[in-house]
C-alpha atoms as a PDB file:
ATOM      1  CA  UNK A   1     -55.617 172.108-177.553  1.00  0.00           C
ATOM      2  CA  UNK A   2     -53.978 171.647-180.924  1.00  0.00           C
ATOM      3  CA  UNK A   3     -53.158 169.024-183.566  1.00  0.00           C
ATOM      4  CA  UNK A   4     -51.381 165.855-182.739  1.00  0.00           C
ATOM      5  CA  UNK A   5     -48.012 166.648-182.199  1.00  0.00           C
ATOM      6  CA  UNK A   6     -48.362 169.972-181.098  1.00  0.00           C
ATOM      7  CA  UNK A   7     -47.224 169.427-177.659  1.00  0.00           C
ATOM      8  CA  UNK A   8     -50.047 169.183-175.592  1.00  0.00           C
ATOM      9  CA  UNK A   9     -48.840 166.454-173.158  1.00  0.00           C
ATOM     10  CA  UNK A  10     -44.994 168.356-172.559  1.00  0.00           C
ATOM     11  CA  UNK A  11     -46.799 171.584-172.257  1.00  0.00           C
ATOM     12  CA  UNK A  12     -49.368 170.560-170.394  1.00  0.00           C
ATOM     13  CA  UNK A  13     -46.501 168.566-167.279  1.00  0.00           C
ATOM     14  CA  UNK A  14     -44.900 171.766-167.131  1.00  0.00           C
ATOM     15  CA  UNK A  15     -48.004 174.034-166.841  1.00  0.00           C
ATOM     16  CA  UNK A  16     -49.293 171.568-164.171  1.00  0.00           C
ATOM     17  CA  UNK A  17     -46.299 171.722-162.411  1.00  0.00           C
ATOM     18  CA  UNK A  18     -45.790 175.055-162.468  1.00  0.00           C
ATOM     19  CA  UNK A  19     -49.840 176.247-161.646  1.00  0.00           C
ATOM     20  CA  UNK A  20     -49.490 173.187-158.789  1.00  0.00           C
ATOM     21  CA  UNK A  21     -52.475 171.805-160.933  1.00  0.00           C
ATOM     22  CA  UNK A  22     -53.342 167.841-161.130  1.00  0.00           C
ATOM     23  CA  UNK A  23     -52.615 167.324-164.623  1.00  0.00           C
ATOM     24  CA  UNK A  24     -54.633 164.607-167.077  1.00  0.00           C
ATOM     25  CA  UNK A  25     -53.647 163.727-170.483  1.00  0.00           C
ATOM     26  CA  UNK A  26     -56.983 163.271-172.433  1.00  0.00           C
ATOM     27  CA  UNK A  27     -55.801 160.807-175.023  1.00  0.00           C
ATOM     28  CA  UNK A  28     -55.620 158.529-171.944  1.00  0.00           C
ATOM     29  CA  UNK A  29     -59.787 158.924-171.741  1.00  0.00           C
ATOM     30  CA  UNK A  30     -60.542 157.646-174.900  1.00  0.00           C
ATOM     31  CA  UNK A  31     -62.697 154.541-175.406  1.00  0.00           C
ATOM     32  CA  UNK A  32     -60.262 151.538-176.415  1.00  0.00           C
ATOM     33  CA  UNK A  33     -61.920 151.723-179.930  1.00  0.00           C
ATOM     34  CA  UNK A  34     -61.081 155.248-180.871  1.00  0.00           C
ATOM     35  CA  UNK A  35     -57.896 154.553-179.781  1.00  0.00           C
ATOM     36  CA  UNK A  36     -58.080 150.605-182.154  1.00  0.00           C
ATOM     37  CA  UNK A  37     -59.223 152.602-184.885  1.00  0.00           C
ATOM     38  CA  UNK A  38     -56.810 155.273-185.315  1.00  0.00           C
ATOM     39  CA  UNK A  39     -53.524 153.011-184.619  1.00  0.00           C
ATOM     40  CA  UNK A  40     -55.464 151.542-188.057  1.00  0.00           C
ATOM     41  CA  UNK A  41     -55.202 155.084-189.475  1.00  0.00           C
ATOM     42  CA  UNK A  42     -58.958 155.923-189.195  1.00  0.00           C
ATOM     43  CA  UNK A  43     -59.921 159.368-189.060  1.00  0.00           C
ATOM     44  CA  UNK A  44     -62.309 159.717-185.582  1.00  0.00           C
ATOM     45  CA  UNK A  45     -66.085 161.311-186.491  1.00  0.00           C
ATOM     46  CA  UNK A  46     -68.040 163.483-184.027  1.00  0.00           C
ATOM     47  CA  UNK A  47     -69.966 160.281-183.033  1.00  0.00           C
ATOM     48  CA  UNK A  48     -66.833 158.717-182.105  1.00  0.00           C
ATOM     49  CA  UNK A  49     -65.365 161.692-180.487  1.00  0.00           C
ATOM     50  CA  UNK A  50     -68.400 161.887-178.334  1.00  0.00           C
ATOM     51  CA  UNK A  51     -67.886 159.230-175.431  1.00  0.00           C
ATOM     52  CA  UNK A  52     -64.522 160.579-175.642  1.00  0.00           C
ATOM     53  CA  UNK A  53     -64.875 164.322-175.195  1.00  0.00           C
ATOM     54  CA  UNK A  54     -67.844 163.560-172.546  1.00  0.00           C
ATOM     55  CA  UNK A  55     -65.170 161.558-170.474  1.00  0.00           C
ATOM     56  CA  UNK A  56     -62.739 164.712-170.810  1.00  0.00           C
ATOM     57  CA  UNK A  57     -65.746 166.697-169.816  1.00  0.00           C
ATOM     58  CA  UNK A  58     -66.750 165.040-166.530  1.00  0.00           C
ATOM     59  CA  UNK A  59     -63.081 164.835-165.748  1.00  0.00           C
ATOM     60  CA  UNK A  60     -63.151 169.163-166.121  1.00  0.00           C
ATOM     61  CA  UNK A  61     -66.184 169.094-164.189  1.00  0.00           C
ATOM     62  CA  UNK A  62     -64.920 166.715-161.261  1.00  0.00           C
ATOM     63  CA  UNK A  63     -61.826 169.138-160.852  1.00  0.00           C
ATOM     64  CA  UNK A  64     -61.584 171.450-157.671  1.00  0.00           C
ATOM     65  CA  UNK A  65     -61.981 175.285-158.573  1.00  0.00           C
ATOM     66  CA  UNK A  66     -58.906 175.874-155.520  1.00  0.00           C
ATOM     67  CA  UNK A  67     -56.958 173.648-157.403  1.00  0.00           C
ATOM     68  CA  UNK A  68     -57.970 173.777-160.859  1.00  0.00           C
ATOM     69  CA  UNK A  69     -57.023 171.109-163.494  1.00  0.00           C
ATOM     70  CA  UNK A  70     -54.686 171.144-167.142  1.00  0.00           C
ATOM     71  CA  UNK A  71     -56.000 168.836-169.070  1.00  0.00           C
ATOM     72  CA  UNK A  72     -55.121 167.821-172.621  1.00  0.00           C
ATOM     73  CA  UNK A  73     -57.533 167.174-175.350  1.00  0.00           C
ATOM     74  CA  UNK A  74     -57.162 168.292-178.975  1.00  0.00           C
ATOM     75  CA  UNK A  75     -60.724 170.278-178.610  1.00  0.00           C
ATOM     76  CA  UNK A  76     -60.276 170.892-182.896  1.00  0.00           C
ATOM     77  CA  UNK A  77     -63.606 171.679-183.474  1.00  0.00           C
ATOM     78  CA  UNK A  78     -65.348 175.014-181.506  1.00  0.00           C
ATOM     79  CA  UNK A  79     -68.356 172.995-181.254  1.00  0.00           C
ATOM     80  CA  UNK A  80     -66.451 170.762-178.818  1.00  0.00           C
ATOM     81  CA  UNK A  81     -64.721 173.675-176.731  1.00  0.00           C
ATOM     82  CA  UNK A  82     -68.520 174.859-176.296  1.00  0.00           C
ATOM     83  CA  UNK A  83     -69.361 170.934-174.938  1.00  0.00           C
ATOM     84  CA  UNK A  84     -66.175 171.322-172.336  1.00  0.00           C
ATOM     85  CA  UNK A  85     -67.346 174.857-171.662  1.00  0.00           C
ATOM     86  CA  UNK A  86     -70.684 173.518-170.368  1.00  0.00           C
ATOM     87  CA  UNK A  87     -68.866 171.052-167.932  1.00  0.00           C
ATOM     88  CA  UNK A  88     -66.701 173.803-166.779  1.00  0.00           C
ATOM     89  CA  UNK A  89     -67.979 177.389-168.419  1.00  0.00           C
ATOM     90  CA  UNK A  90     -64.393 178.396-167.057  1.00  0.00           C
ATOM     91  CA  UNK A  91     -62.303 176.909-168.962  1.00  0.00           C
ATOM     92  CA  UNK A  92     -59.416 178.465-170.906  1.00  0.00           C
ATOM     93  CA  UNK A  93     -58.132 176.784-174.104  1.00  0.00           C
ATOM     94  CA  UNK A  94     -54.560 176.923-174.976  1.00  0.00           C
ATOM     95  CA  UNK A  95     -54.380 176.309-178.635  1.00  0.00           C
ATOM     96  CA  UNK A  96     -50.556 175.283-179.435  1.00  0.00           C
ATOM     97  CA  UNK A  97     -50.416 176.071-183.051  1.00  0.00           C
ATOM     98  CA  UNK A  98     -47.721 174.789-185.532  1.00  0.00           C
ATOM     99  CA  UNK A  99     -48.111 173.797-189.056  1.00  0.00           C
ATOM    100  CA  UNK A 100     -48.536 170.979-190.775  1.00  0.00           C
ATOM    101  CA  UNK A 101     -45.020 170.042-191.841  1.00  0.00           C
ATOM    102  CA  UNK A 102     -43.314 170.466-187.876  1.00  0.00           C
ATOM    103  CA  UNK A 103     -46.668 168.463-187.380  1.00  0.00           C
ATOM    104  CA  UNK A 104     -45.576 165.405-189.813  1.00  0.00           C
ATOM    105  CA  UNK A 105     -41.911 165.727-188.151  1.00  0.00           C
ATOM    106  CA  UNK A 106     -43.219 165.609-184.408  1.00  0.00           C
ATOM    107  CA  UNK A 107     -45.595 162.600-184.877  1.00  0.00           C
ATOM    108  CA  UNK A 108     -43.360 160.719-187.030  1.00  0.00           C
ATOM    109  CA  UNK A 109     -40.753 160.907-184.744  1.00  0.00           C
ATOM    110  CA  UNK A 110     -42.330 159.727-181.352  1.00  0.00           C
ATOM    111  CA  UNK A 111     -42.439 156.304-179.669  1.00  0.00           C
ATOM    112  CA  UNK A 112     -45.421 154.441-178.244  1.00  0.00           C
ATOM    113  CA  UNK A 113     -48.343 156.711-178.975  1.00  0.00           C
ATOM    114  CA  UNK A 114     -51.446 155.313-181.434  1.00  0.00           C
ATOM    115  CA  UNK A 115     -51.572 158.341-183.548  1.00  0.00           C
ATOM    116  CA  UNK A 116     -50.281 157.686-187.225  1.00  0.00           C
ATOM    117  CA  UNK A 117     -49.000 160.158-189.368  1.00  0.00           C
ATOM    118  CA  UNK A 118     -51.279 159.300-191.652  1.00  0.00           C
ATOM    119  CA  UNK A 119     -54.029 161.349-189.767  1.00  0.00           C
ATOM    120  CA  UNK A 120     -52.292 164.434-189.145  1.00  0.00           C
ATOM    121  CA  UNK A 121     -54.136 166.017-192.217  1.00  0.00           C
ATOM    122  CA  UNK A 122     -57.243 165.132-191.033  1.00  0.00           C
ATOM    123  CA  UNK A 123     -56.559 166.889-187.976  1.00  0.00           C
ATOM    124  CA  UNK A 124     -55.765 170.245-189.729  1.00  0.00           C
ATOM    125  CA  UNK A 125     -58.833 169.595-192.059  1.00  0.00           C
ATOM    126  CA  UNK A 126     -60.735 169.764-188.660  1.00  0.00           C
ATOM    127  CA  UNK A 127     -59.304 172.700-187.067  1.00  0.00           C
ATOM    128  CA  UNK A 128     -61.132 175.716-186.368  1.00  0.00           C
ATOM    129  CA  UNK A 129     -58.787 177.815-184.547  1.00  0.00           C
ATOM    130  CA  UNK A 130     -59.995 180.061-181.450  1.00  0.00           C
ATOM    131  CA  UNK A 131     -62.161 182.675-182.324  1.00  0.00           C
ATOM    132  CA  UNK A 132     -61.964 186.189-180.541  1.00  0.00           C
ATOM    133  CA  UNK A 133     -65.278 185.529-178.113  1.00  0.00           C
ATOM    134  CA  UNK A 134     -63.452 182.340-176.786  1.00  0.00           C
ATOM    135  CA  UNK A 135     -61.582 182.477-173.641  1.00  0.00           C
ATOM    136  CA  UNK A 136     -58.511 181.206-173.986  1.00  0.00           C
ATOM    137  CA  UNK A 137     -54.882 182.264-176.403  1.00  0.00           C
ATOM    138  CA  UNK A 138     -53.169 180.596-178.820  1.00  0.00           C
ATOM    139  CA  UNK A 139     -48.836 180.594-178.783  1.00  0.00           C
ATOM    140  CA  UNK A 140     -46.590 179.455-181.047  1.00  0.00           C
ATOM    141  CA  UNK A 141     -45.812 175.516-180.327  1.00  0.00           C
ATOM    142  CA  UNK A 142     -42.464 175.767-181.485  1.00  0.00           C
ATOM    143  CA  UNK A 143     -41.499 177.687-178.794  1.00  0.00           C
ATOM    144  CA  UNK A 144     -39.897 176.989-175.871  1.00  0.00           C
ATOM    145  CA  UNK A 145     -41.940 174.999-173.683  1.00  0.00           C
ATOM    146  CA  UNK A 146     -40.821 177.207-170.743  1.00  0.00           C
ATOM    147  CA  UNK A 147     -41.580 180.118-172.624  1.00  0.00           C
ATOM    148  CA  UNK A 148     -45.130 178.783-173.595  1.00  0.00           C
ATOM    149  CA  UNK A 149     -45.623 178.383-169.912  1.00  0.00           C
ATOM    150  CA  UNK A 150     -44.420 181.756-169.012  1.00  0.00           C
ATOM    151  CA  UNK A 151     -47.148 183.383-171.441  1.00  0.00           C
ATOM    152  CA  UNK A 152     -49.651 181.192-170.653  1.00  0.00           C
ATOM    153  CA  UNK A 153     -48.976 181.993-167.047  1.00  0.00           C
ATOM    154  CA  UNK A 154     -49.395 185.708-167.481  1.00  0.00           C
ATOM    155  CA  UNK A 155     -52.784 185.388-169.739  1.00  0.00           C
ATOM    156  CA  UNK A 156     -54.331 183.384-166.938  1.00  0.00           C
ATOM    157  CA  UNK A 157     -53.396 185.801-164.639  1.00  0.00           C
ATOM    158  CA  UNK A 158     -55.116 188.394-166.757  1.00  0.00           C
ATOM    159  CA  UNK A 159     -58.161 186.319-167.302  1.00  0.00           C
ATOM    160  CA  UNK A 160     -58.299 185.649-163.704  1.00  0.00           C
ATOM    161  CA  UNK A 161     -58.041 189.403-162.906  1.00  0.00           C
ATOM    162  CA  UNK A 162     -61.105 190.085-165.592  1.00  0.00           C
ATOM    163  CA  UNK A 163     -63.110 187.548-163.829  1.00  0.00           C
ATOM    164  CA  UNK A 164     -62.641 188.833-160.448  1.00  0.00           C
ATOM    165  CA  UNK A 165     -63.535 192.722-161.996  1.00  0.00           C
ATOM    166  CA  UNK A 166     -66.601 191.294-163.786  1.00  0.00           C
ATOM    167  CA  UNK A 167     -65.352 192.307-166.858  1.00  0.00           C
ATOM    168  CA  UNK A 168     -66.165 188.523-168.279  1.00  0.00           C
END
């Protein structure tokens, strides 16, 4: 989870990869006109987010607990973790957290995605970073990516090991 540019997509291949996990990349679930209206530069509202995050959320809930699933999706707002949580109450959100000016840099600089860097402040405007009675962690998104997967390897180990003792 994060802002646009935060790395989601590279993070996400590698954790995949590494876990053995399918891997999805949410922006590819979004209905043709969220994706129309922000290559226009306009800012998504919950009721446009909504066919959207229920796609990502049927996609969590169709994945296989043996093989479990990363999937991308900018989840900014808790109340949409809490909508994914109900498809899939164990999910764990990686929030990749940079700030706003490696933000600018990151999304100015890529090719062939529909995300302007017009609406990157809108994205930090909606942001309401992980809260302490959410499972999941949030690292540093400047990082190296293999080092992002290396601690978000160990905290799902721990989480797993909670689970399994009851402790969550």
């Amino acid at each position: 989870m994060g802002v646009s540019g935060c790395g989601k997509t590279t993070v996400g291949e590698y954790l995949a990869e590494s876990l053995g996990a399918p891997f999805e990349e949410g922006d590819r679930l979004h209905p043709r006109r969220n994706v129309e209206a922000m290559k226009a530069g306009t800012r998504l509202d919950d009721s446009m987010r909504s066919p959207w995050l229920a796609a990502v959320a049927e996609r969590m809930k169709g994945a296989s607990p043996e093989e479990g699933l990363v999937i991308t999706c900018s989840s900014l707002r808790r109340i949409y973790r809490e909508l994914l949580r109900v498809a899939r109450p164990d999910a764990f959100f990686v929030h990749l957290e940079l700030d706003r000016e490696e933000a600018v840099a990151r999304v100015g600089g890529r090719q062939g995605h529909f995300m302007p860097v017009s609406l990157v402040d809108s994205q930090f405007e909606d942001l309401e970073p992980l809260q302490d009675d959410e499972a999941g962690m949030t690292v540093d998104a400047t990082l190296l990516v293999e080092r992002i997967v290396a601690e978000v390897q160990t905290a799902l180990a721990g989480h797993a090991r909670r689970r399994a003792a009851g402790e969550l």
